[in-house]
Each structure stands twice: as structure tokens, then as C-alpha cells.
C-alpha atoms as a PDB file:
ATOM      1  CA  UNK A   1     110.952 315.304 156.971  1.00  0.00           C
ATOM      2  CA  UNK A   2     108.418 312.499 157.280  1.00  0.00           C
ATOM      3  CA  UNK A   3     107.090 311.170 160.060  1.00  0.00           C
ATOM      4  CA  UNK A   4     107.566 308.085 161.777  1.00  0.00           C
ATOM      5  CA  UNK A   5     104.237 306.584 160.677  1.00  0.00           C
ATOM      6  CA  UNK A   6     104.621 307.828 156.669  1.00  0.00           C
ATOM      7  CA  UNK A   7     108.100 305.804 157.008  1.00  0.00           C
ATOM      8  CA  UNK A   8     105.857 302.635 158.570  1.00  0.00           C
ATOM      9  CA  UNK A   9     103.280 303.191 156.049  1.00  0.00           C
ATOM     10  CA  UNK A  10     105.573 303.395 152.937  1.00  0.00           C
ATOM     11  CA  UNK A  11     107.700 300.109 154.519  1.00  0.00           C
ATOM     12  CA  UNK A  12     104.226 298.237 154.676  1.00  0.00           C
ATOM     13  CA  UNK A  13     102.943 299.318 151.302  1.00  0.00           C
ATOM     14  CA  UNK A  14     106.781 298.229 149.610  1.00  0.00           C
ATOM     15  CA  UNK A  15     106.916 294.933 151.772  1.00  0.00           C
ATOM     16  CA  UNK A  16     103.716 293.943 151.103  1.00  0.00           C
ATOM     17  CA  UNK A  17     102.674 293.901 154.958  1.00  0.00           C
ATOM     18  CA  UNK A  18      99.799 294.130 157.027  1.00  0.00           C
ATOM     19  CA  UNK A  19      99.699 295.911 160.230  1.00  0.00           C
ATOM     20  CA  UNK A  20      99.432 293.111 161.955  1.00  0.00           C
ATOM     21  CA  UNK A  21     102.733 291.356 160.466  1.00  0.00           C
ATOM     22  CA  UNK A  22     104.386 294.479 160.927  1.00  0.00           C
ATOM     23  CA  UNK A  23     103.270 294.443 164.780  1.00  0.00           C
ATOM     24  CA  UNK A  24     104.553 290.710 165.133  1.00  0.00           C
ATOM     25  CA  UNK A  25     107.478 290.954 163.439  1.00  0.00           C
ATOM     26  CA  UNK A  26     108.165 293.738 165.781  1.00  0.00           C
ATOM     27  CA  UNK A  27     107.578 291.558 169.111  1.00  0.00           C
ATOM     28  CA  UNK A  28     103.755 292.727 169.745  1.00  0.00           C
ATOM     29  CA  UNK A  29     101.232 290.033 170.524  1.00  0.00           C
ATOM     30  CA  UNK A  30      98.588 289.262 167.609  1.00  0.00           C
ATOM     31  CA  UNK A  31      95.390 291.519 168.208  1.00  0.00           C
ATOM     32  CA  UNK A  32      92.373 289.042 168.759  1.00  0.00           C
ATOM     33  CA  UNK A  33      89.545 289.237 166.567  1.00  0.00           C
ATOM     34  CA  UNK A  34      86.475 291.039 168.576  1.00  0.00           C
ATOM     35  CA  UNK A  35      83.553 288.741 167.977  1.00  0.00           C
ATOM     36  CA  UNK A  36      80.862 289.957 165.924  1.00  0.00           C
ATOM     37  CA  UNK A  37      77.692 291.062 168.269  1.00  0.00           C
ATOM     38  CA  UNK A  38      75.323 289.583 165.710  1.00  0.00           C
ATOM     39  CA  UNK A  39      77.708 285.630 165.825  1.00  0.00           C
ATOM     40  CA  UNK A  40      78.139 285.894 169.714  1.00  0.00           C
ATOM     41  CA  UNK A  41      74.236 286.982 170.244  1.00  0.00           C
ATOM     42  CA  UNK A  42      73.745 283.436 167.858  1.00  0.00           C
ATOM     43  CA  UNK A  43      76.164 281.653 170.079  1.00  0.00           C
ATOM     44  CA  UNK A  44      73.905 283.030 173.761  1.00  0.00           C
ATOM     45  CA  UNK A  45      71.000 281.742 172.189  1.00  0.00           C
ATOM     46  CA  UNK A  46      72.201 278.534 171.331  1.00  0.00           C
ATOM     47  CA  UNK A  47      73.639 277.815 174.331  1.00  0.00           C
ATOM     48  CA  UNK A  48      70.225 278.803 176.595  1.00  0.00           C
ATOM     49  CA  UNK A  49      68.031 276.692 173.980  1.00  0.00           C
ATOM     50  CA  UNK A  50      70.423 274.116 174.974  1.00  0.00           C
ATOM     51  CA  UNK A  51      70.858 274.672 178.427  1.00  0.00           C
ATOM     52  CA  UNK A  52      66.862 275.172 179.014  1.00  0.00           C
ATOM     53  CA  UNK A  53      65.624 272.321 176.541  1.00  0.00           C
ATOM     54  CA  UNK A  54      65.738 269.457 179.295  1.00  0.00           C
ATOM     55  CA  UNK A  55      63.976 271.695 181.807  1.00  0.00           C
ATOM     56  CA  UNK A  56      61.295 272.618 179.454  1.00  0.00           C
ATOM     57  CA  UNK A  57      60.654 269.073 178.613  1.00  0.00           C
ATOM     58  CA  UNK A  58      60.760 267.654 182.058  1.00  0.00           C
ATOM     59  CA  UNK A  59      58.511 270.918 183.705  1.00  0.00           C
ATOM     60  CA  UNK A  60      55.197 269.790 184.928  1.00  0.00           C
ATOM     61  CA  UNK A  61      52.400 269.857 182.246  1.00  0.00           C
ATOM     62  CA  UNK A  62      48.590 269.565 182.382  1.00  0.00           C
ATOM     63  CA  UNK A  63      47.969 266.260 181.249  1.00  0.00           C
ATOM     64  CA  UNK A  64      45.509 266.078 178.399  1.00  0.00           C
ATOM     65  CA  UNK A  65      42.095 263.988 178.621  1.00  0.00           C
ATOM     66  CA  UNK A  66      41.624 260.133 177.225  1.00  0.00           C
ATOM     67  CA  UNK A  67      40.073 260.376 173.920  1.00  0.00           C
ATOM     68  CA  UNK A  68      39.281 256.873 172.340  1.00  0.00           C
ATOM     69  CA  UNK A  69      36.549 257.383 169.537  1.00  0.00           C
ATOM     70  CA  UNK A  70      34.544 254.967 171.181  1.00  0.00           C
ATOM     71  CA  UNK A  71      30.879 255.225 170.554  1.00  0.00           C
ATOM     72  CA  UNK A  72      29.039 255.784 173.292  1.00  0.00           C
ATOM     73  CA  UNK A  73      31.781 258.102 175.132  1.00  0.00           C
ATOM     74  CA  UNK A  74      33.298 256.112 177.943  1.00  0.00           C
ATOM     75  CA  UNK A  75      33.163 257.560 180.900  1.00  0.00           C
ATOM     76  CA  UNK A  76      36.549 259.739 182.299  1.00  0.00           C
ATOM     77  CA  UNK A  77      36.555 260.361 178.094  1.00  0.00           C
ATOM     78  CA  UNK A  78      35.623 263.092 176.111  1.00  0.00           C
ATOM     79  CA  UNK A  79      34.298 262.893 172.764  1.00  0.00           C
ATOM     80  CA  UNK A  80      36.461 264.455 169.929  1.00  0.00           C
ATOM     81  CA  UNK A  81      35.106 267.635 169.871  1.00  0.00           C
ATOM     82  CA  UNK A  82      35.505 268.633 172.789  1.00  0.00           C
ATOM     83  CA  UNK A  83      38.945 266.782 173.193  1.00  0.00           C
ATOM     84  CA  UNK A  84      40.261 268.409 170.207  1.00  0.00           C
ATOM     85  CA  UNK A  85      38.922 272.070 171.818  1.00  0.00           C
ATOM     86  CA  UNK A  86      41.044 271.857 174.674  1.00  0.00           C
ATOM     87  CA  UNK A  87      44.258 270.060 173.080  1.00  0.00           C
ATOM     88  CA  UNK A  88      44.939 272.400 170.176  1.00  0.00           C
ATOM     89  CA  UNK A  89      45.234 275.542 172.630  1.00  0.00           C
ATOM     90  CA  UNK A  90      47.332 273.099 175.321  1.00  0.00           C
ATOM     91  CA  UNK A  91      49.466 272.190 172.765  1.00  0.00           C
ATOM     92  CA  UNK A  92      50.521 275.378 171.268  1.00  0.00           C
ATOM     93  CA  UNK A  93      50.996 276.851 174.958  1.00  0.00           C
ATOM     94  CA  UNK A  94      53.616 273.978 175.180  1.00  0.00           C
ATOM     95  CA  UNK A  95      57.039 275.034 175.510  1.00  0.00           C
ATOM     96  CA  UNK A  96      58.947 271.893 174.020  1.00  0.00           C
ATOM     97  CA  UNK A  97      59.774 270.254 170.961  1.00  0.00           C
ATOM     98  CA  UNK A  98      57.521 268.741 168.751  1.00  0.00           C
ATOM     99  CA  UNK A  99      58.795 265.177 169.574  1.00  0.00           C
ATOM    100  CA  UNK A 100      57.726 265.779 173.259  1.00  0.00           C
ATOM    101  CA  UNK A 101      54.310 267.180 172.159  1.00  0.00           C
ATOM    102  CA  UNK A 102      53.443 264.100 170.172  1.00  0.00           C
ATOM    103  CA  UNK A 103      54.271 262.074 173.036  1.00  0.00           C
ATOM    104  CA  UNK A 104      52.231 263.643 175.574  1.00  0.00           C
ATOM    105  CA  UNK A 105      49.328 263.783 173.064  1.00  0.00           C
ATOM    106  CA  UNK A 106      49.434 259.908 172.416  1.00  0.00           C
ATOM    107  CA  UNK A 107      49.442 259.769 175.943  1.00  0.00           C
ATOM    108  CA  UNK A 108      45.714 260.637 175.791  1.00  0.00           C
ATOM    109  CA  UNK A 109      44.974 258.364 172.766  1.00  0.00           C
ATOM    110  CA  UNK A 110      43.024 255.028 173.954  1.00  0.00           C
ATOM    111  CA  UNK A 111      41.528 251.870 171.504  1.00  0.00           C
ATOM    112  CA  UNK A 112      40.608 253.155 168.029  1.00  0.00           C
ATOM    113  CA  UNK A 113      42.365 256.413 168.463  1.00  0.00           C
ATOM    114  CA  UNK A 114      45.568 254.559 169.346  1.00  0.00           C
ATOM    115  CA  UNK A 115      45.360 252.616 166.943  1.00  0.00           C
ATOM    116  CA  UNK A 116      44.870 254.859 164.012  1.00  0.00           C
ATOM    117  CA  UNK A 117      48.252 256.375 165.035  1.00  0.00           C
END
């Protein structure tokens, strides 16, 4: 005699039903999907890039040098060399977007160097 699972199988397979439609036309509740690890590990980061962008942008920062291009080198300035030595690395070590980077660095910009921007 076959079993009470053949019979379900062979009913699904002739009906043309899924598990599932066999478990809800029975009275069950629908089975939720289980989120993939790989789409809810996408969603986690999402939401902390989202949640920890404003605090990253408004954190305290060192605040770059004036650089002008003036000839001779105001004082309080430094010439470009030596401004562009300490702003790459600063800039990289920022932890913001690139919008907020360019800000800061026009921050430091003064006469001709503002004005080539």
C-alpha cells in the first residue's frame, strides 16, 4: 500500500501543484521566503553607510593650510609643494564623500588658487 506522502506526491504531480499550494489549499500559512545571507548582508551595509554618512561628514577634521600661489609666500601660507605634501595624505585619510573632500580642500584655496577653480 502506498504511503501517505506517495499519495500527496502523485496528487501534486497530476494537479499540477506545488507544495506550497498544496499546503494553502489545505489551511497552512504560506512559508516566508528566508532572505538570502549574501541580499540581507547588502541591505546591513547599506543601511550603516547610510546611517554613518552624516556623522562622518560632520566629525571634526584637521583643517588644511591656505595655499594661494602667491609669489612671495604670504605669511600663515605654504607654498605648493609643501601644501600639496600634506593634503594628498589628509585627503585620502578622509572618511567622507568626495563632495565633502572638495569642499574642505577649497576651503584652503585663497586669490589665484581660488580662482583657477
Amino acid at each position: 500500500m502506498d504511503s501517505l506522502a506517495q499519495k500527496l506526491q502523485a496528487l501534486m504531480v497530476d494537479e499540477k501543484r506545488t507544495r506550497e499550494e498544496l499546503i494553502l489549499a489545505l489551511g497552512g500559512a504560506p512559508t516566508p521566503a528566508a532572505p538570502s545571507l549574501v541580499g540581507w548582508a547588502k541591505e546591513l551595509g547599506n543601511a550603516l553607510k547610510d546611517a554613518l554618512k552624516p556623522a562622518y561628514e560632520s566629525a571634526p577634521y584637521k583643517r588644511l593650510r591656505s595655499f594661494s600661489g602667491m609669489p612671495p609666500v604670504p605669511t600663515g601660507e605654504d607654498d605648493y609643494e609643501t601644501w600639496r605634501d600634506v593634503t594628498v595624505p589628509l585627503v585620502q585619510e578622509w572618511e567622507c564623500s568626495d563632495a565633502e573632500k572638495r569642499k574642505r580642500v577649497l576651503e584652503s584655496l585663497r586669490g589665484p588658487a581660488m580662482r583657477i577653480v
